[in-house]
PDB file of N, CA and C in Angstrom:
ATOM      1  N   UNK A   1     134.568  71.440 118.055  1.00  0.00           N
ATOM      2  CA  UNK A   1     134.047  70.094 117.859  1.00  0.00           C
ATOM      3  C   UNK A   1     132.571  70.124 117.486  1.00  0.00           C
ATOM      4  N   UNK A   2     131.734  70.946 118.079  1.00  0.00           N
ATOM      5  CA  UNK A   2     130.144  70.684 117.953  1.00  0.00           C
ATOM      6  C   UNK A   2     129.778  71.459 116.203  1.00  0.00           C
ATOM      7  N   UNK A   3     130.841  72.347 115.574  1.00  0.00           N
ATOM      8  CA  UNK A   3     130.552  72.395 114.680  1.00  0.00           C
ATOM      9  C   UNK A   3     131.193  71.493 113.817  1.00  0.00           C
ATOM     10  N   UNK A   4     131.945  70.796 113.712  1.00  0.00           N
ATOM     11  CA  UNK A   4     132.265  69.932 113.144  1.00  0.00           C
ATOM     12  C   UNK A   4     131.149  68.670 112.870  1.00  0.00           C
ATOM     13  N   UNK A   5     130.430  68.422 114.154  1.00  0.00           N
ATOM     14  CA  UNK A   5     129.077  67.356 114.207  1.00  0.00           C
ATOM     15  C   UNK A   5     128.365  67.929 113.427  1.00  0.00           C
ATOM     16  N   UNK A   6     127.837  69.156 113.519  1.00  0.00           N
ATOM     17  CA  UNK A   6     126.564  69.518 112.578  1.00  0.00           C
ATOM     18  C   UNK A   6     126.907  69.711 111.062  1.00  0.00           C
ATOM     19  N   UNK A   7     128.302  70.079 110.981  1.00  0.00           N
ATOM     20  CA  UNK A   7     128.819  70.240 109.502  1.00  0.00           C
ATOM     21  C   UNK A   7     128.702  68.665 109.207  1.00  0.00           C
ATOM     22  N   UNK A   8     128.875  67.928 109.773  1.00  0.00           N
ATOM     23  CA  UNK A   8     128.801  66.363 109.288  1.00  0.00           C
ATOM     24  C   UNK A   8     127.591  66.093 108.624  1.00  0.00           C
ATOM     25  N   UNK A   9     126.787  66.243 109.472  1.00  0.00           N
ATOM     26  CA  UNK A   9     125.184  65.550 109.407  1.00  0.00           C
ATOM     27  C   UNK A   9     124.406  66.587 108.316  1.00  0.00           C
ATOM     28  N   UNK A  10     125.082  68.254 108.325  1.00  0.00           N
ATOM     29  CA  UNK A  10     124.338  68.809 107.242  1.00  0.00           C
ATOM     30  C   UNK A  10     125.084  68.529 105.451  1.00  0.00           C
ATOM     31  N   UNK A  11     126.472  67.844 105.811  1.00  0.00           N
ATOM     32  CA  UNK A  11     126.645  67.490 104.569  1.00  0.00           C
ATOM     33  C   UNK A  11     126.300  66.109 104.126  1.00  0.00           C
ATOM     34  N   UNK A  12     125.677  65.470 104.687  1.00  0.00           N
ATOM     35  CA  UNK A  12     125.106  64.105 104.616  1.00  0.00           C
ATOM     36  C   UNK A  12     123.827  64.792 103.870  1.00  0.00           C
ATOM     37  N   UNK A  13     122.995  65.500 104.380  1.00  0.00           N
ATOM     38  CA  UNK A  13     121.971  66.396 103.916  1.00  0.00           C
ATOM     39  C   UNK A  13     122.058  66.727 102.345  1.00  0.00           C
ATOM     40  N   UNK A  14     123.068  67.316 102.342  1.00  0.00           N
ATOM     41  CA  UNK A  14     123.501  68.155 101.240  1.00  0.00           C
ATOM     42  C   UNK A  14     123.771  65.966 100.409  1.00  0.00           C
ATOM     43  N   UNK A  15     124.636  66.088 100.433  1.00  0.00           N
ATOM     44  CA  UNK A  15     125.073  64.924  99.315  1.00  0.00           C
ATOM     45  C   UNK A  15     123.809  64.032  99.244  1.00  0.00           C
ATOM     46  N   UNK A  16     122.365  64.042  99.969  1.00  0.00           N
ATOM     47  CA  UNK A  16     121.492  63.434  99.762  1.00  0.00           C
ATOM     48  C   UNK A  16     120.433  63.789  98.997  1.00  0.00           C
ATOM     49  N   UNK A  17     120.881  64.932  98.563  1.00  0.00           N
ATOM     50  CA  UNK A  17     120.204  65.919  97.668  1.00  0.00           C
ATOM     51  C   UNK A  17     118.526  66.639  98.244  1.00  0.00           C
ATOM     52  N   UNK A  18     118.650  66.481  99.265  1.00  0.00           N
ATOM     53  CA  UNK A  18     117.608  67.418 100.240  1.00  0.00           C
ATOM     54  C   UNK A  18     117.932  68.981 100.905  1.00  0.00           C
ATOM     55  N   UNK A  19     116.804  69.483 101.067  1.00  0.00           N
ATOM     56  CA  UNK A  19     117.340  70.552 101.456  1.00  0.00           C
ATOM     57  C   UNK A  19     116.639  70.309 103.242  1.00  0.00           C
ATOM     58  N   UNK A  20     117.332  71.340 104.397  1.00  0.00           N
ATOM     59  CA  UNK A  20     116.643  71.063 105.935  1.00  0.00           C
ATOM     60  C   UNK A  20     115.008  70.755 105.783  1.00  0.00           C
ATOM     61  N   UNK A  21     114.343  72.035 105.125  1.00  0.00           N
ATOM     62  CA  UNK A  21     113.014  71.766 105.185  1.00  0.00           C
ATOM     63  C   UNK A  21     112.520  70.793 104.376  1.00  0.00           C
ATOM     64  N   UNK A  22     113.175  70.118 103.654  1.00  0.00           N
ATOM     65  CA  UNK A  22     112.362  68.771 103.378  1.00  0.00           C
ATOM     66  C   UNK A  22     112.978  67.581 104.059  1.00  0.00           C
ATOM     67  N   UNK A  23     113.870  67.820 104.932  1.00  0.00           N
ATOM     68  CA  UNK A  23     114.093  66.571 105.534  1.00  0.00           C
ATOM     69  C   UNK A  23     113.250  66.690 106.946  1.00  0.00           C
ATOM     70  N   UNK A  24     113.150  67.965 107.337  1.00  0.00           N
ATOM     71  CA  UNK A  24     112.456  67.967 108.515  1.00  0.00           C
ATOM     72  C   UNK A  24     110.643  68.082 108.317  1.00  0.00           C
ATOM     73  N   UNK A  25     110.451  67.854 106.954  1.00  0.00           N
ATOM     74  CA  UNK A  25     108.984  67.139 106.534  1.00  0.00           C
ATOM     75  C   UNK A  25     108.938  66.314 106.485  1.00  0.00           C
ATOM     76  N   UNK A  26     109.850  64.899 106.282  1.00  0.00           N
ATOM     77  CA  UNK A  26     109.731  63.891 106.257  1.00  0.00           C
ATOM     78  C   UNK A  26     110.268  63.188 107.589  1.00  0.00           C
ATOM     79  N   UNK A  27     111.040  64.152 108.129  1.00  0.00           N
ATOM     80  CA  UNK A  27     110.949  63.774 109.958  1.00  0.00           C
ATOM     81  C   UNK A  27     109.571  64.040 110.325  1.00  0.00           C
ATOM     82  N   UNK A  28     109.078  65.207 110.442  1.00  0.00           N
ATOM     83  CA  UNK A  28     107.950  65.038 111.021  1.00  0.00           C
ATOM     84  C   UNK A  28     106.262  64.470 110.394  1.00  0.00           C
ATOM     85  N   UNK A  29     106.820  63.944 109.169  1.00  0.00           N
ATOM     86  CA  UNK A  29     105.899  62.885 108.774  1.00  0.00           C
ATOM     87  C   UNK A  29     105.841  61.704 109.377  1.00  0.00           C
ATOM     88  N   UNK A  30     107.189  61.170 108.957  1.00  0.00           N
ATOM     89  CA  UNK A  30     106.961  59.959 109.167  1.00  0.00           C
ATOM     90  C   UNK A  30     107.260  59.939 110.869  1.00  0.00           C
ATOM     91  N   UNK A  31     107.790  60.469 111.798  1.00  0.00           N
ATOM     92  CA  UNK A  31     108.504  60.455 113.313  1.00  0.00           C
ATOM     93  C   UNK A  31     107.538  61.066 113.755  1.00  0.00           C
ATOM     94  N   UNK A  32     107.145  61.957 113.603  1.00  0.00           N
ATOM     95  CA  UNK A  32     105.878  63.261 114.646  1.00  0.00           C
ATOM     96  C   UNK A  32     107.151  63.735 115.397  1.00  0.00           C
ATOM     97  N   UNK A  33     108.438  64.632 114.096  1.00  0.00           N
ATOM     98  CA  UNK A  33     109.053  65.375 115.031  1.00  0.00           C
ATOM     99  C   UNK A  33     108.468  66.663 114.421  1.00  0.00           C
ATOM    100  N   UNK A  34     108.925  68.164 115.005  1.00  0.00           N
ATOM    101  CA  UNK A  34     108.549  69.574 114.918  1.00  0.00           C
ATOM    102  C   UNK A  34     109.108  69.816 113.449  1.00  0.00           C
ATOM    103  N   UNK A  35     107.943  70.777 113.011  1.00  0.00           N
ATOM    104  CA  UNK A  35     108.346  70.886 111.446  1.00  0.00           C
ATOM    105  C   UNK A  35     108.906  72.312 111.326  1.00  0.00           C
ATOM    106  N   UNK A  36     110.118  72.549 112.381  1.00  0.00           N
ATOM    107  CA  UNK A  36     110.290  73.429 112.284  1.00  0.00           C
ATOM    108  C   UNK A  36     112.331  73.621 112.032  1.00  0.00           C
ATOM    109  N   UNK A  37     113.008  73.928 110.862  1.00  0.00           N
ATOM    110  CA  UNK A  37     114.123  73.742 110.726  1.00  0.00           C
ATOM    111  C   UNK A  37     114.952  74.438 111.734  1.00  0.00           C
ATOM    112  N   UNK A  38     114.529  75.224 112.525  1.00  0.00           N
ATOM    113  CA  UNK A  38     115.013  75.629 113.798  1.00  0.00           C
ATOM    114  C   UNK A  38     115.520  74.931 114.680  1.00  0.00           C
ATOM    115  N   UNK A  39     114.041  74.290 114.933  1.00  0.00           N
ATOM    116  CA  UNK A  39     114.238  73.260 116.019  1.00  0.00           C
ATOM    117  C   UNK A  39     115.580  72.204 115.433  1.00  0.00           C
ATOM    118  N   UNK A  40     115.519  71.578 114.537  1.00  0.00           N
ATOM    119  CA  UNK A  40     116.609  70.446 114.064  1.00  0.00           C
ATOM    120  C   UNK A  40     118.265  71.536 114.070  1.00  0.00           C
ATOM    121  N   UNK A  41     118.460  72.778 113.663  1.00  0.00           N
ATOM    122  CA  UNK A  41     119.646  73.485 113.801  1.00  0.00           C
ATOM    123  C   UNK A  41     119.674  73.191 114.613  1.00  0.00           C
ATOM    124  N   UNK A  42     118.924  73.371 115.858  1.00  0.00           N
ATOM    125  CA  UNK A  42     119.507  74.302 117.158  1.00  0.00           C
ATOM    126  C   UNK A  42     119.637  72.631 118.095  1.00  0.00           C
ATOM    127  N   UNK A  43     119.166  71.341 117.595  1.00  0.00           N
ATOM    128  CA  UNK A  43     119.373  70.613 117.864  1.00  0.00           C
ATOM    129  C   UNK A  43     121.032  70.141 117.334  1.00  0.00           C
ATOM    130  N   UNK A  44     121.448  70.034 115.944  1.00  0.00           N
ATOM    131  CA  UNK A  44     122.793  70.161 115.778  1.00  0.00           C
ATOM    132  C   UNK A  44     123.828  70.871 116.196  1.00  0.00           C
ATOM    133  N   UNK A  45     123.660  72.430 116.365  1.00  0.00           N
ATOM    134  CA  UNK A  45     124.217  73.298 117.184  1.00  0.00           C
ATOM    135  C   UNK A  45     124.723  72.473 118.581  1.00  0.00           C
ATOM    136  N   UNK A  46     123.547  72.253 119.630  1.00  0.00           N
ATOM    137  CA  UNK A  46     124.040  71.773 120.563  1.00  0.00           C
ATOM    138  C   UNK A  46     124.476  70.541 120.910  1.00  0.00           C
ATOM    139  N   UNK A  47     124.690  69.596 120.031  1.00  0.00           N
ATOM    140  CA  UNK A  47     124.884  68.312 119.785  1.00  0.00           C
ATOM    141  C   UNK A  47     123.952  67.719 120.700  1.00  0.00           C
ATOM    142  N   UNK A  48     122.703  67.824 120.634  1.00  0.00           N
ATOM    143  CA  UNK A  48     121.662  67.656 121.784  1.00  0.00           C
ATOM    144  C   UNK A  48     120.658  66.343 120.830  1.00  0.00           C
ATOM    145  N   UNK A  49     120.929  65.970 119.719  1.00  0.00           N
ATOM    146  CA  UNK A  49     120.307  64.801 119.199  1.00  0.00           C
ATOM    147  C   UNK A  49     120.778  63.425 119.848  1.00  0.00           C
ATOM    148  N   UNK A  50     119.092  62.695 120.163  1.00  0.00           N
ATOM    149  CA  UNK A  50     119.359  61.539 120.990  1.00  0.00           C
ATOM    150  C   UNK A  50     119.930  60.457 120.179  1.00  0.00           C
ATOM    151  N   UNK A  51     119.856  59.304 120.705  1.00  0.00           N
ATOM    152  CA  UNK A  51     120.556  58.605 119.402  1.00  0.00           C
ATOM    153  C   UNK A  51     119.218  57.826 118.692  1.00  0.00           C
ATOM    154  N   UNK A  52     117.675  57.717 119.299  1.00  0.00           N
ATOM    155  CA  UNK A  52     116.896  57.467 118.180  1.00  0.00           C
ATOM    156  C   UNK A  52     116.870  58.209 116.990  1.00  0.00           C
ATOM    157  N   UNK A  53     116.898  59.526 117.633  1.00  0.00           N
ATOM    158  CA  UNK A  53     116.624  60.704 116.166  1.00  0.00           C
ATOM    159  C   UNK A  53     117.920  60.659 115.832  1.00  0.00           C
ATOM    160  N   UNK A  54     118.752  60.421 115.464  1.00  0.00           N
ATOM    161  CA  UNK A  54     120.145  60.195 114.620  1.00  0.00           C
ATOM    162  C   UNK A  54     119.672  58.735 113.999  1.00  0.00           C
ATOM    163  N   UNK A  55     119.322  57.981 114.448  1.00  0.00           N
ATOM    164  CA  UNK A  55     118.549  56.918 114.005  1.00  0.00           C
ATOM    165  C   UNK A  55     117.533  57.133 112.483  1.00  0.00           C
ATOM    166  N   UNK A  56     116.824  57.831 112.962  1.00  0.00           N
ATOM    167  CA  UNK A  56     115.305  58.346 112.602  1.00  0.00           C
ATOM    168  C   UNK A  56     116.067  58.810 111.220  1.00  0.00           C
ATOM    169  N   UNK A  57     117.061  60.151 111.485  1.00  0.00           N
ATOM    170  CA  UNK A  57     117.657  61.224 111.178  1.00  0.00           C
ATOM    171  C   UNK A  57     118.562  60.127 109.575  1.00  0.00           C
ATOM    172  N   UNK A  58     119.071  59.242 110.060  1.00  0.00           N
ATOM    173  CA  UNK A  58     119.718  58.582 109.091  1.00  0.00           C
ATOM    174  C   UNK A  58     118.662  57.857 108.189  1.00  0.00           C
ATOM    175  N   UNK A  59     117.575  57.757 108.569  1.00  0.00           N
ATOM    176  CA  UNK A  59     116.534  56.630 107.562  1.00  0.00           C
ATOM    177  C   UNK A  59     115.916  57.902 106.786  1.00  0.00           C
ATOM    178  N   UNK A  60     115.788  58.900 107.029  1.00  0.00           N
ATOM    179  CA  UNK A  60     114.705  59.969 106.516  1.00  0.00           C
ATOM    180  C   UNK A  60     115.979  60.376 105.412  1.00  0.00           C
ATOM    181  N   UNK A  61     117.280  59.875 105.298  1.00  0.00           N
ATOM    182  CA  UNK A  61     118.004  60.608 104.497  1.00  0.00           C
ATOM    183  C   UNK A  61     118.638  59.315 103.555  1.00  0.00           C
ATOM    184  N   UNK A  62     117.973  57.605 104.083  1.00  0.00           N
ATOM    185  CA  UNK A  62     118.087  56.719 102.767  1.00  0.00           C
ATOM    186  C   UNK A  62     119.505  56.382 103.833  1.00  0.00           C
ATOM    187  N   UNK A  63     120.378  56.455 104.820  1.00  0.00           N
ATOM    188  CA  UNK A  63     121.530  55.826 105.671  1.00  0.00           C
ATOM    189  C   UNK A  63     121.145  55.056 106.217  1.00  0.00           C
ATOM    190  N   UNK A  64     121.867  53.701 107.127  1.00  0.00           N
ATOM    191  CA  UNK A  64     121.939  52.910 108.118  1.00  0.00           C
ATOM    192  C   UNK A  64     123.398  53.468 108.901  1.00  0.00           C
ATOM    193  N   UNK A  65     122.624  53.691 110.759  1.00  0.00           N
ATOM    194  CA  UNK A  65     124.049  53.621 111.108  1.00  0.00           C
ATOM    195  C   UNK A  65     124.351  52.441 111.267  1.00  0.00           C
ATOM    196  N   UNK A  66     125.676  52.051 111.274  1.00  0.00           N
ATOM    197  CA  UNK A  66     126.051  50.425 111.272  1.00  0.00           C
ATOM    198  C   UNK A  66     127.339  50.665 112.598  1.00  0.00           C
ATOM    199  N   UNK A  67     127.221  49.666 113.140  1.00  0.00           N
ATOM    200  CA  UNK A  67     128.403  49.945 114.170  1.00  0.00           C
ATOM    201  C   UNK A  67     129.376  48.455 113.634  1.00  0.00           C
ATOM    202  N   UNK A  68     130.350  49.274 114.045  1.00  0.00           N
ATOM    203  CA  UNK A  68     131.543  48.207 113.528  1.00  0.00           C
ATOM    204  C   UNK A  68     132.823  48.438 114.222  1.00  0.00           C
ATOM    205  N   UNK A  69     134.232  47.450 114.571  1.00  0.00           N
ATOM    206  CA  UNK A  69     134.745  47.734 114.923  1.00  0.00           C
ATOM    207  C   UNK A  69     135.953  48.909 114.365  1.00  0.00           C
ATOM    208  N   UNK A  70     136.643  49.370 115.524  1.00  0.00           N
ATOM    209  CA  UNK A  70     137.465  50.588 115.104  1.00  0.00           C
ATOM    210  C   UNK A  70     138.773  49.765 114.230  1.00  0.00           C
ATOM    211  N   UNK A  71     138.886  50.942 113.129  1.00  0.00           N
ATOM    212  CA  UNK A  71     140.243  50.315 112.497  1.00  0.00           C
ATOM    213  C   UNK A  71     141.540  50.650 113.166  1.00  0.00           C
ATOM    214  N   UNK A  72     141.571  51.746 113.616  1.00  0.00           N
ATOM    215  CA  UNK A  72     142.599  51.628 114.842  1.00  0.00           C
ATOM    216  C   UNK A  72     142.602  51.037 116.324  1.00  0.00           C
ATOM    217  N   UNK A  73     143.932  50.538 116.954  1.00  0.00           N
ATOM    218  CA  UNK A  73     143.826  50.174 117.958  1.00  0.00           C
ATOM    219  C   UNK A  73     143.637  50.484 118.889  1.00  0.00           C
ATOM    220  N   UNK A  74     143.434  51.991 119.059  1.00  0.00           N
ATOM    221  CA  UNK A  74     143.413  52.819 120.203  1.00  0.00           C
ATOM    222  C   UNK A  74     141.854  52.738 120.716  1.00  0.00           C
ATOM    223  N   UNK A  75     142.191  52.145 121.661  1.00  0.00           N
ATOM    224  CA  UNK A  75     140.297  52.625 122.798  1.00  0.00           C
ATOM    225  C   UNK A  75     140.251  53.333 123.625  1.00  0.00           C
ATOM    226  N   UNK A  76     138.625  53.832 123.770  1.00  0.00           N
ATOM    227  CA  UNK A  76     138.845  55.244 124.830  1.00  0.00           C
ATOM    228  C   UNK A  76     138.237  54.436 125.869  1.00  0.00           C
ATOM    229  N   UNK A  77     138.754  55.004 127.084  1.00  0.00           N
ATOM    230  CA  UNK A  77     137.971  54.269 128.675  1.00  0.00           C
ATOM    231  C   UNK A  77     136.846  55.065 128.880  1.00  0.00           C
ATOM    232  N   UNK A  78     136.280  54.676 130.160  1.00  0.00           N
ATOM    233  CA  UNK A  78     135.342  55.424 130.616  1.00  0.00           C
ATOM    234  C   UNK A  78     135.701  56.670 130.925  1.00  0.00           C
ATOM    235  N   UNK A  79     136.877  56.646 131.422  1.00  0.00           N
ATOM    236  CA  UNK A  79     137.257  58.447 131.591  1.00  0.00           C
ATOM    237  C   UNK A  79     137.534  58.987 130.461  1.00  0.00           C
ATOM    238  N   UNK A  80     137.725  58.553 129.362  1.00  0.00           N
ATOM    239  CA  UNK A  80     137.634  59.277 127.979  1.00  0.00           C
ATOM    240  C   UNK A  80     139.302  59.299 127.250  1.00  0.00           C
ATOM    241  N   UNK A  81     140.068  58.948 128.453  1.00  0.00           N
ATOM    242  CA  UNK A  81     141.466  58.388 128.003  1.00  0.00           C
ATOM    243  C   UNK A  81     141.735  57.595 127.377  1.00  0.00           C
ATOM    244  N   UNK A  82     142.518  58.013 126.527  1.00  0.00           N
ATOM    245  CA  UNK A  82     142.887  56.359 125.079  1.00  0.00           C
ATOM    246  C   UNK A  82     143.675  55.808 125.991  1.00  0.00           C
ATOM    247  N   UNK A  83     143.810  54.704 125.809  1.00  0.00           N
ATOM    248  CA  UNK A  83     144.392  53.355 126.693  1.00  0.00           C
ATOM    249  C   UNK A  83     145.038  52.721 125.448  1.00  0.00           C
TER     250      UNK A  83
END
């Protein structure tokens, strides 16, 4: 699963026509995050991004996240069980 997240967000990357180190120049331009493409891997790696910087992370790449409802009917509970 956790590579599946970072394969997400680095092909968002990719189809935005940036490469890591220029997105993580314009993170840490405009955010004052670390200009270091390490730091942002090893943040995808561990699925350890908060949800401002996925925030942040989507504007530095021209996205809005938008929340909307699910097209399927299935919801998960608090215990993580579809109901």
């Amino acid at each position: 699963m956790k590579s599946n997240l970072r394969n997400e967000i680095k092909s968002f990357i990719v189809r935005s026509g940036y490469t890591m180190q220029e997105v993580v120049d314009r993170l840490s331009e405009d955010y004052g995050w670390s200009d270091s493409v390490s730091n942002l891997s090893n943040k995808l790696q561990r699925e350890s991004l908060r949800y401002v910087e996925a925030v942040q992370l989507a504007d530095a790449l021209g996205y809005d996240i938008i929340w909307g409802p699910r097209k399927s009917e299935t919801l998960v509970g608090r215990g993580g069980a579809a109901k």
